[in-house]
Protein backbone atom coordinates (compact mmCIF):
# COMPACT_ATOMS: atom_id res chain seq x y z
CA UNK A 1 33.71 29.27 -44.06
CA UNK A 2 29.98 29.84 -42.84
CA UNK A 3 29.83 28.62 -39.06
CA UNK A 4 26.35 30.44 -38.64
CA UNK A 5 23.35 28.06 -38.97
CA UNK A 6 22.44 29.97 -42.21
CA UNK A 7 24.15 32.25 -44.39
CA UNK A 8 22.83 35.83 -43.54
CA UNK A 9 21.34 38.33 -45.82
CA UNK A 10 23.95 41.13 -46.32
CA UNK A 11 26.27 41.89 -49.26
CA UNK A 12 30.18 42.75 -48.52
CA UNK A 13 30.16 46.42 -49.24
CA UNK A 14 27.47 47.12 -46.98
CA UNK A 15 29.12 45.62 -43.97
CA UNK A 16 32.74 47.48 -44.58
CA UNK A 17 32.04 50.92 -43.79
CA UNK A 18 31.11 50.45 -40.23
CA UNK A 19 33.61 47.89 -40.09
CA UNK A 20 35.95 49.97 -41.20
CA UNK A 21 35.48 52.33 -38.98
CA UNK A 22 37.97 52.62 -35.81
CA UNK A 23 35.72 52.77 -33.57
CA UNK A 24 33.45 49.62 -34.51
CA UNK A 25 30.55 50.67 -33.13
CA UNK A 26 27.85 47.99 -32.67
CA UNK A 27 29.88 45.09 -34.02
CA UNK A 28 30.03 41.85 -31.21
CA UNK A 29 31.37 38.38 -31.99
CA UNK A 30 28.81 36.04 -31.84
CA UNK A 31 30.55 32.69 -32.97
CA UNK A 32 33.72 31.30 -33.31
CA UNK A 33 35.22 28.21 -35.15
CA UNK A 34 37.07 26.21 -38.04
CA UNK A 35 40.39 24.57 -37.54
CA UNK A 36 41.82 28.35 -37.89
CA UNK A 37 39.49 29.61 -35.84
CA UNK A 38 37.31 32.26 -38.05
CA UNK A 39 34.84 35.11 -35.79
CA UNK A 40 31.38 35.64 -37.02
CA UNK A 41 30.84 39.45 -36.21
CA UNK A 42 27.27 41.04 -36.20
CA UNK A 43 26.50 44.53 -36.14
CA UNK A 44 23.69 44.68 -33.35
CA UNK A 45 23.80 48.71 -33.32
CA UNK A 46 22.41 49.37 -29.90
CA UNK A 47 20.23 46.70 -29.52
CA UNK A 48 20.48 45.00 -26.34
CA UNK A 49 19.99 41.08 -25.68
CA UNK A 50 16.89 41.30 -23.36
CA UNK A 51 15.53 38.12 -24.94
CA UNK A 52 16.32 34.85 -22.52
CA UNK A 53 19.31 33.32 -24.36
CA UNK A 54 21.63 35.24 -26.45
CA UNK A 55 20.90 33.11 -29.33
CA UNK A 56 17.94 34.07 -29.30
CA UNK A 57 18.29 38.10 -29.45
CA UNK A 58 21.12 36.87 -32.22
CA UNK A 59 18.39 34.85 -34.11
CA UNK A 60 15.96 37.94 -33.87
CA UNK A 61 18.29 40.50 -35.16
CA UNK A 62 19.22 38.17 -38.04
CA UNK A 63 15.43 38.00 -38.85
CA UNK A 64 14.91 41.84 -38.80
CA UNK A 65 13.99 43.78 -41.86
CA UNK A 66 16.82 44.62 -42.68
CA UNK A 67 18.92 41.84 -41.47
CA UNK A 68 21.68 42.84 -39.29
CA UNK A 69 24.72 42.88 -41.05
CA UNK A 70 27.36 39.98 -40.65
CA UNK A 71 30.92 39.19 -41.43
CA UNK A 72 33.81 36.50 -40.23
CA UNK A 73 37.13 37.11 -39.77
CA UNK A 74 40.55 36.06 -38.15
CA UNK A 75 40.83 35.72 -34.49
CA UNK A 76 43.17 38.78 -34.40
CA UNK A 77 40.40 41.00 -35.16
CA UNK A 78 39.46 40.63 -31.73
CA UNK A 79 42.24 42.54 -30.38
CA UNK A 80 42.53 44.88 -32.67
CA UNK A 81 38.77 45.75 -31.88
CA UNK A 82 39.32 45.95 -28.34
CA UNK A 83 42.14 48.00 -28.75
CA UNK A 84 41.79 51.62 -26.91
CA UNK A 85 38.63 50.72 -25.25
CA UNK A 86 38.08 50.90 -21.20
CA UNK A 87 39.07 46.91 -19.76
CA UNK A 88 36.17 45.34 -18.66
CA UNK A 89 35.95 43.04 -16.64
CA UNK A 90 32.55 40.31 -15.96
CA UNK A 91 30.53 41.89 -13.23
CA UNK A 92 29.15 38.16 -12.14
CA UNK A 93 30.21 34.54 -14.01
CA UNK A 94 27.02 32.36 -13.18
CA UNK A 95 27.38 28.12 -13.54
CA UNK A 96 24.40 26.11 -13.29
CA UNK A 97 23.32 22.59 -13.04
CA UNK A 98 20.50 23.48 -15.62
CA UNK A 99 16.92 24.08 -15.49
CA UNK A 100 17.59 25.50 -11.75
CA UNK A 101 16.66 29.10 -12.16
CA UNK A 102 19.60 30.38 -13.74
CA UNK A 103 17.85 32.26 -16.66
CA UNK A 104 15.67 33.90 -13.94
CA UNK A 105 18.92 34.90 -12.15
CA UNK A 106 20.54 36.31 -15.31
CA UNK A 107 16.62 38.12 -16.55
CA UNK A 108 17.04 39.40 -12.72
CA UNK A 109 20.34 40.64 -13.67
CA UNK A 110 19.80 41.97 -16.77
CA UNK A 111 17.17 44.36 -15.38
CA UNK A 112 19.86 46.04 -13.48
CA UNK A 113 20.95 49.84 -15.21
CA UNK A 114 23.69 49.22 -17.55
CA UNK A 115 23.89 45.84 -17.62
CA UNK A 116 24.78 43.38 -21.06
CA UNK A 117 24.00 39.67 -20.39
CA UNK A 118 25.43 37.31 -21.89
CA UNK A 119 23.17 34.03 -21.26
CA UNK A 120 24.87 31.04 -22.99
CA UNK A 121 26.74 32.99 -26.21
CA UNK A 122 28.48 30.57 -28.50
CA UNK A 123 31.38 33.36 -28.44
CA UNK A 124 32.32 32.86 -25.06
CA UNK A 125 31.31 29.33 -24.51
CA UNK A 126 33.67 28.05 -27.53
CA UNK A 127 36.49 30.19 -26.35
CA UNK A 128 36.30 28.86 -22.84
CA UNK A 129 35.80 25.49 -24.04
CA UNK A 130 39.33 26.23 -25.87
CA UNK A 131 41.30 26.93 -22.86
CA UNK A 132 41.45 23.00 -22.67
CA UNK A 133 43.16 22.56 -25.62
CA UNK A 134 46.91 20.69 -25.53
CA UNK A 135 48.05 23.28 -27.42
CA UNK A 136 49.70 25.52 -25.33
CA UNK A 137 49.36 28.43 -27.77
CA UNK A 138 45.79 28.07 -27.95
CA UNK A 139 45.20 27.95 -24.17
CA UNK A 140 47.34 31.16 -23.63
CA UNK A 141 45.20 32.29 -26.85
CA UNK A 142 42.06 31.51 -25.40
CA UNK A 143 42.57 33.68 -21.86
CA UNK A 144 43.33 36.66 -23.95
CA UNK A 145 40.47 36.18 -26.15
CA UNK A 146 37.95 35.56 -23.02
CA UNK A 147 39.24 39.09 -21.54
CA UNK A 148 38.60 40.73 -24.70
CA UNK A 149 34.81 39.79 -25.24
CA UNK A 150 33.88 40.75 -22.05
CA UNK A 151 35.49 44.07 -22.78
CA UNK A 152 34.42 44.22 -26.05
CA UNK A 153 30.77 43.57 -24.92
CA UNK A 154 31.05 45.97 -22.47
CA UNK A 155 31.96 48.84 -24.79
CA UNK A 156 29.99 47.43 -28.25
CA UNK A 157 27.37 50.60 -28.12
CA UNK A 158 29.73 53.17 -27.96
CA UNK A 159 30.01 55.21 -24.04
CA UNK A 160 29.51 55.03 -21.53
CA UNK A 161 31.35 51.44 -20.81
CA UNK A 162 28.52 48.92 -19.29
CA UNK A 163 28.54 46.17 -16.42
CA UNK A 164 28.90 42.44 -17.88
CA UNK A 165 27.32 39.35 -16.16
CA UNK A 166 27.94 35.90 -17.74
CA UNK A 167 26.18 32.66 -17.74
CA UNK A 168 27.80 29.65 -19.12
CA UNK A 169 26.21 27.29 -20.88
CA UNK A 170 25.92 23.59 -18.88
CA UNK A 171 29.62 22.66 -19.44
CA UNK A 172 30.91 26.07 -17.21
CA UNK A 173 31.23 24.08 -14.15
CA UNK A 174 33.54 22.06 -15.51
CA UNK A 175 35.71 25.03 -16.04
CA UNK A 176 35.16 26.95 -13.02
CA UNK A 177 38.30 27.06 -11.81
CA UNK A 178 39.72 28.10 -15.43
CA UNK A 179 36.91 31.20 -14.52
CA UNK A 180 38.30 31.72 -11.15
CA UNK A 181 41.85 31.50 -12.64
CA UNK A 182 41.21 34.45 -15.21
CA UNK A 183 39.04 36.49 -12.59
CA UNK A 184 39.88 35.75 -9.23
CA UNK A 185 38.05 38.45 -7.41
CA UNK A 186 34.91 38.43 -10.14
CA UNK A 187 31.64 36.77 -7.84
CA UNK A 188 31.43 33.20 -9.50
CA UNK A 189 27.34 32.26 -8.64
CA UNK A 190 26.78 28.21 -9.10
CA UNK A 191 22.89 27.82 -9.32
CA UNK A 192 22.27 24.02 -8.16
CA UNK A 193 19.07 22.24 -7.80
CA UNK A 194 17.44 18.59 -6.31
CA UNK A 195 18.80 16.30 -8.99
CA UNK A 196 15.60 14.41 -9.34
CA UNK A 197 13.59 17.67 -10.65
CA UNK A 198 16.25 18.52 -13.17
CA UNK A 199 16.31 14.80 -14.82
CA UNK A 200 13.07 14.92 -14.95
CA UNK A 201 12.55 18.27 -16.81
CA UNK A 202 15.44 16.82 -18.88
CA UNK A 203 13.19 13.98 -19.79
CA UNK A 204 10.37 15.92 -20.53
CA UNK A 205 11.76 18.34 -22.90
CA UNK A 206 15.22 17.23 -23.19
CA UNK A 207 18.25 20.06 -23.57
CA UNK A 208 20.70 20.34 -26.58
CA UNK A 209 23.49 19.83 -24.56
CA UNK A 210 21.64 16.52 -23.93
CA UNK A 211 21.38 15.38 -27.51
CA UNK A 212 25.01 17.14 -28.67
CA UNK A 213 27.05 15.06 -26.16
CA UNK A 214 25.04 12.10 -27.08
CA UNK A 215 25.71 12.24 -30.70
CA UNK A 216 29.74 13.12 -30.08
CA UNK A 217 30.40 12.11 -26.64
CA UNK A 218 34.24 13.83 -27.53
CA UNK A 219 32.36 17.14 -26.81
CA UNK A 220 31.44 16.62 -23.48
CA UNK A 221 32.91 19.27 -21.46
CA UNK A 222 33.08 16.86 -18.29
CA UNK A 223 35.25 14.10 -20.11
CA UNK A 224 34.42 10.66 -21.40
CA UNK A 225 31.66 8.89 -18.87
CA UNK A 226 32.87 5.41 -17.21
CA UNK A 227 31.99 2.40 -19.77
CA UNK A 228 29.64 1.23 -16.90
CA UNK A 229 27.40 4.08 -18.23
CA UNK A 230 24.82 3.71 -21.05
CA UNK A 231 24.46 6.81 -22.72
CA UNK A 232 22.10 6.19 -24.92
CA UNK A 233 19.81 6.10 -21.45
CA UNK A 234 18.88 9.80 -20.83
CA UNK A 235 18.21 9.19 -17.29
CA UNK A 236 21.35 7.56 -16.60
CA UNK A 237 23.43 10.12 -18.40
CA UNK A 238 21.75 13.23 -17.17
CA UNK A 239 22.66 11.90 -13.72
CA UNK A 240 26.25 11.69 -14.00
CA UNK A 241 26.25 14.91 -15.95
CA UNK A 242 24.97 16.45 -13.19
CA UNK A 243 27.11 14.54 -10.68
CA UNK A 244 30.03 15.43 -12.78
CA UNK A 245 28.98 19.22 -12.68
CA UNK A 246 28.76 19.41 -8.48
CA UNK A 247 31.87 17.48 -8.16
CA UNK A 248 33.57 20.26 -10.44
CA UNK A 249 32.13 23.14 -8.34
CA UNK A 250 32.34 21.28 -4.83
CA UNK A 251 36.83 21.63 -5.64
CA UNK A 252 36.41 25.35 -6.10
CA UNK A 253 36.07 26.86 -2.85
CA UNK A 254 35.33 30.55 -4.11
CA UNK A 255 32.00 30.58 -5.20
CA UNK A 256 28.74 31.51 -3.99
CA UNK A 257 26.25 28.24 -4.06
CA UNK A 258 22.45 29.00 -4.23
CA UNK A 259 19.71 26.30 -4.32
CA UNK A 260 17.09 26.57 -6.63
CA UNK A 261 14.56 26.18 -3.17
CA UNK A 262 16.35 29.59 -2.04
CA UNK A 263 16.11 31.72 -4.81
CA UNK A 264 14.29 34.12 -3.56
CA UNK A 265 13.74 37.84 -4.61
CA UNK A 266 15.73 38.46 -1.46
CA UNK A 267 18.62 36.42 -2.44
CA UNK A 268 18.28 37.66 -5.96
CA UNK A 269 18.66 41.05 -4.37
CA UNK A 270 21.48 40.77 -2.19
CA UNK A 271 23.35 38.77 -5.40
CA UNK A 272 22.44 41.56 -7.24
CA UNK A 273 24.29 43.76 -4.37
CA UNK A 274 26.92 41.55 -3.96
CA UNK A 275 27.85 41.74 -7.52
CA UNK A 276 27.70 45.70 -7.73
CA UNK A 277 24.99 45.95 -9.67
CA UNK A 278 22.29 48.77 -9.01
CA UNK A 279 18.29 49.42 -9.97
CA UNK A 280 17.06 52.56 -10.78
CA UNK A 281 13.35 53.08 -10.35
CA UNK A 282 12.78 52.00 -13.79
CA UNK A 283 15.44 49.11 -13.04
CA UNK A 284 13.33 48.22 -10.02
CA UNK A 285 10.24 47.84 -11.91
CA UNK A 286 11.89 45.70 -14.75
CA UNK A 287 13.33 43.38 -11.75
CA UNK A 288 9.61 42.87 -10.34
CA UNK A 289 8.23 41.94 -13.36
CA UNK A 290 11.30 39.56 -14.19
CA UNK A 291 10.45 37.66 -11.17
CA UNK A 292 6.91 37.08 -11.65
CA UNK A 293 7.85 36.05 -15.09
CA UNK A 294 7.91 32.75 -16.63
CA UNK A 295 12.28 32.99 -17.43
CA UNK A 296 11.75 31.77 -20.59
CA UNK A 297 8.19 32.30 -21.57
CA UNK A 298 7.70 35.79 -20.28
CA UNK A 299 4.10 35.57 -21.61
CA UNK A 300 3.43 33.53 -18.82
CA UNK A 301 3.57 33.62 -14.85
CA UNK A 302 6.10 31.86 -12.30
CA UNK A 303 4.66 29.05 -11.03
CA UNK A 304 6.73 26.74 -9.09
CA UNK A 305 7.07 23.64 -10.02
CA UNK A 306 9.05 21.77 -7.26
CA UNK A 307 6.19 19.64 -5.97
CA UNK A 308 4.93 18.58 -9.15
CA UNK A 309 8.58 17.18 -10.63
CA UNK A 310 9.32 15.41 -7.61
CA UNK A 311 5.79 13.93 -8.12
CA UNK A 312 7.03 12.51 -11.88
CA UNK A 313 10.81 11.21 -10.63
CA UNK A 314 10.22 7.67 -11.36
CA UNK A 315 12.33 4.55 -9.42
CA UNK A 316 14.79 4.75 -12.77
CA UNK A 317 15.19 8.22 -11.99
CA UNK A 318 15.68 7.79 -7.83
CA UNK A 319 18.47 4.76 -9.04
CA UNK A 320 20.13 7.35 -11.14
CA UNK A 321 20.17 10.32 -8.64
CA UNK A 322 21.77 7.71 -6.07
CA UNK A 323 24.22 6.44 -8.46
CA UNK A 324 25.81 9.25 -9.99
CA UNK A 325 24.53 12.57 -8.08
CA UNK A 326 23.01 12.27 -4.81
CA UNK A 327 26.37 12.62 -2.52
CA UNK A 328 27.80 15.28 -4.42
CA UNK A 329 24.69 17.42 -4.85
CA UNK A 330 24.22 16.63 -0.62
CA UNK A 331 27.88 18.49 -0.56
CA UNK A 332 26.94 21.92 -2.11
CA UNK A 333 23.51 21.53 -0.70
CA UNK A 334 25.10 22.30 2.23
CA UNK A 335 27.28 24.78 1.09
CA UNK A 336 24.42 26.34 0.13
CA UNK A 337 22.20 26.64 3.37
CA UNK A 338 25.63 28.12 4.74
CA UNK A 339 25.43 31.16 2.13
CA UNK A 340 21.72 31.53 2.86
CA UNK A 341 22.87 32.01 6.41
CA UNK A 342 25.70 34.28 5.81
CA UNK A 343 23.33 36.35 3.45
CA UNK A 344 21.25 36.57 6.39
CA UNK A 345 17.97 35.93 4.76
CA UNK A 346 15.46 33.20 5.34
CA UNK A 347 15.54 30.10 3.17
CA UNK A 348 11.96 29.66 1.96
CA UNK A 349 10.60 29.60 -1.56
CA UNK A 350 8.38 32.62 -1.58
């Protein structure tokens, strides 16, 4: 069974050596799936995921000359990988509402000194995903399995172990408290931003998730939507995506809430602090260019772009926000002025 987008240049007696090997150097799950639930391992060597999304660094390696090498294999291979290596556990677990600054947080992050980021990987996402399932075997299968990537990640280049930081892809808010469950004392960081800008990037250049829930509304991470709700209308089902998403976060209690309007080098910094991690010189330099940065375009400058989306919301877009969002986004809103204050920094866009 093939469950990567395209079957990968490598031949079988190539990959087994390293495989092989006890130690495993360099090999990382980067899928999983099938009714039996097959692993797609790559070996990545050293190479770290600096690009924004961890498809992305995948989808580069892949298209290196040579092609990184690739093989699938049970689930249990997963353990017995992880076996003898230092535990790891995630240095941060970031949620977002999408397109609210969370790939500038994780970038941010990323420039820290030993740090692997893991923005969005199918491996993780799928697995978490799984701890919903009604089989109880699966579920208990599933926490195991989410332990072991991290450490696995943590460890994939060979000493010394490295710090882990996390972002889910859209559907993690619906499983924060699964996340806080697993790692109780881990910082959780839900990114949040006005509703209104979101939908409208969403309608601009609309998001997979978008389309994938659409197509097979079974997939949606935050249940099936009332029948009131037309989801063929982007607008309208953006909005109670995003509704669904701050209800989810507003029942967990521990968890840092940041509005996109606060993110601020500052905050980024004392996140940064309050997650452990630390910036060399060189780390420091990385950081200040990841912040001028376009998060996803890093060819281009920051600009912000808060003014000019709430320009664009049109009334279909204000209805929505009302109708599905607007209370429970007003509830971590809050939440999130009060961790501004505690952080003791000013909130102002810079």
């Amino acid at each position: 069974m093939i469950i990567a987008a395209r079957r990968p240049r490598w031949h079988a007696e190539a990959a087994l050596p390293s495989w092989d090997s006890p130690a495993r150097v360099g090999w990382v799950p980067i899928d999983v799936g099938g009714a039996h639930m097959s692993i797609r391992w790559m070996n990545v060597g050293d190479a770290s995921f600096a690009e924004p999304f961890f498809e992305e660094s995948i989808t580069k390696l892949r298209n290196g000359m040579p092609a990184a090498l690739e093989l699938e294999s049970e689930l249990s291979e997963l353990r017995r990988t992880v076996d003898a290596r230092p535990l790891v556990r995630p240095s941060a677990v970031i949620v977002h509402m999408t397109r609210c600054g969370s790939t500038l947080l994780m970038n941010a992050f990323k420039a820290a000194d030993g740090v692997v980021g893991l923005s969005e990987a199918s491996s993780f996402d799928r697995i978490l995903q799984l701890t919903t399932s009604p089989s109880a075997y699966w579920r208990s299968q599933a926490t195991s399995c989410l332990a072991d990537i991290v450490t696995l990640f943590g460890n994939y280049a060979g000493p010394p172990t490295r710090q882990v930081v996390i972002k889910c892809g859209v559907g993690g808010g619906a499983l924060l408290t699964v996340l806080r469950t697993i790692w109780p004392d881990v910082p959780c960081i839900a990114l949040i931003r006005n509703p209104l800008e979101i939908i409208v990037s969403n309608c601009k250049t609309p998001a997979r998730w978008l389309h994938r829930w659409k197509e097979n509304i079974e997939t949606c991470w935050y249940g099936p939507p009332p029948e009131s709700l037309d989801i063929n209308d982007d607008v309208e089902f953006c909005g109670w995506v995003l509704g669904r998403f701050c209800a989810a976060v507003s029942a967990v209690a521990e968890c840092i809430v940041i509005d996109y309007e606060h993110l601020t080098s500052q905050i980024i910094s004392q996140l940064a602090a309050e997650c452990r991690l630390s910036f060399s010189v060189e780390g420091r330099e990385r950081l200040a260019m990841a912040l001028i940065r376009d998060a996803k375009n890093s060819t281009r400058r920051f600009e912000n772009d808060i003014e000019t989306k709430r320009l664009q919301g049109t009334d279909a877009m204000k209805r929505s926000v009302d109708r599905w969002v607007a209370a429970e986004y007003e509830t971590l809103r809050y939440r999130a002025v009060q961790q501004v204050a505690k952080l003791s920094i000013p909130s102002k866009v810079d």
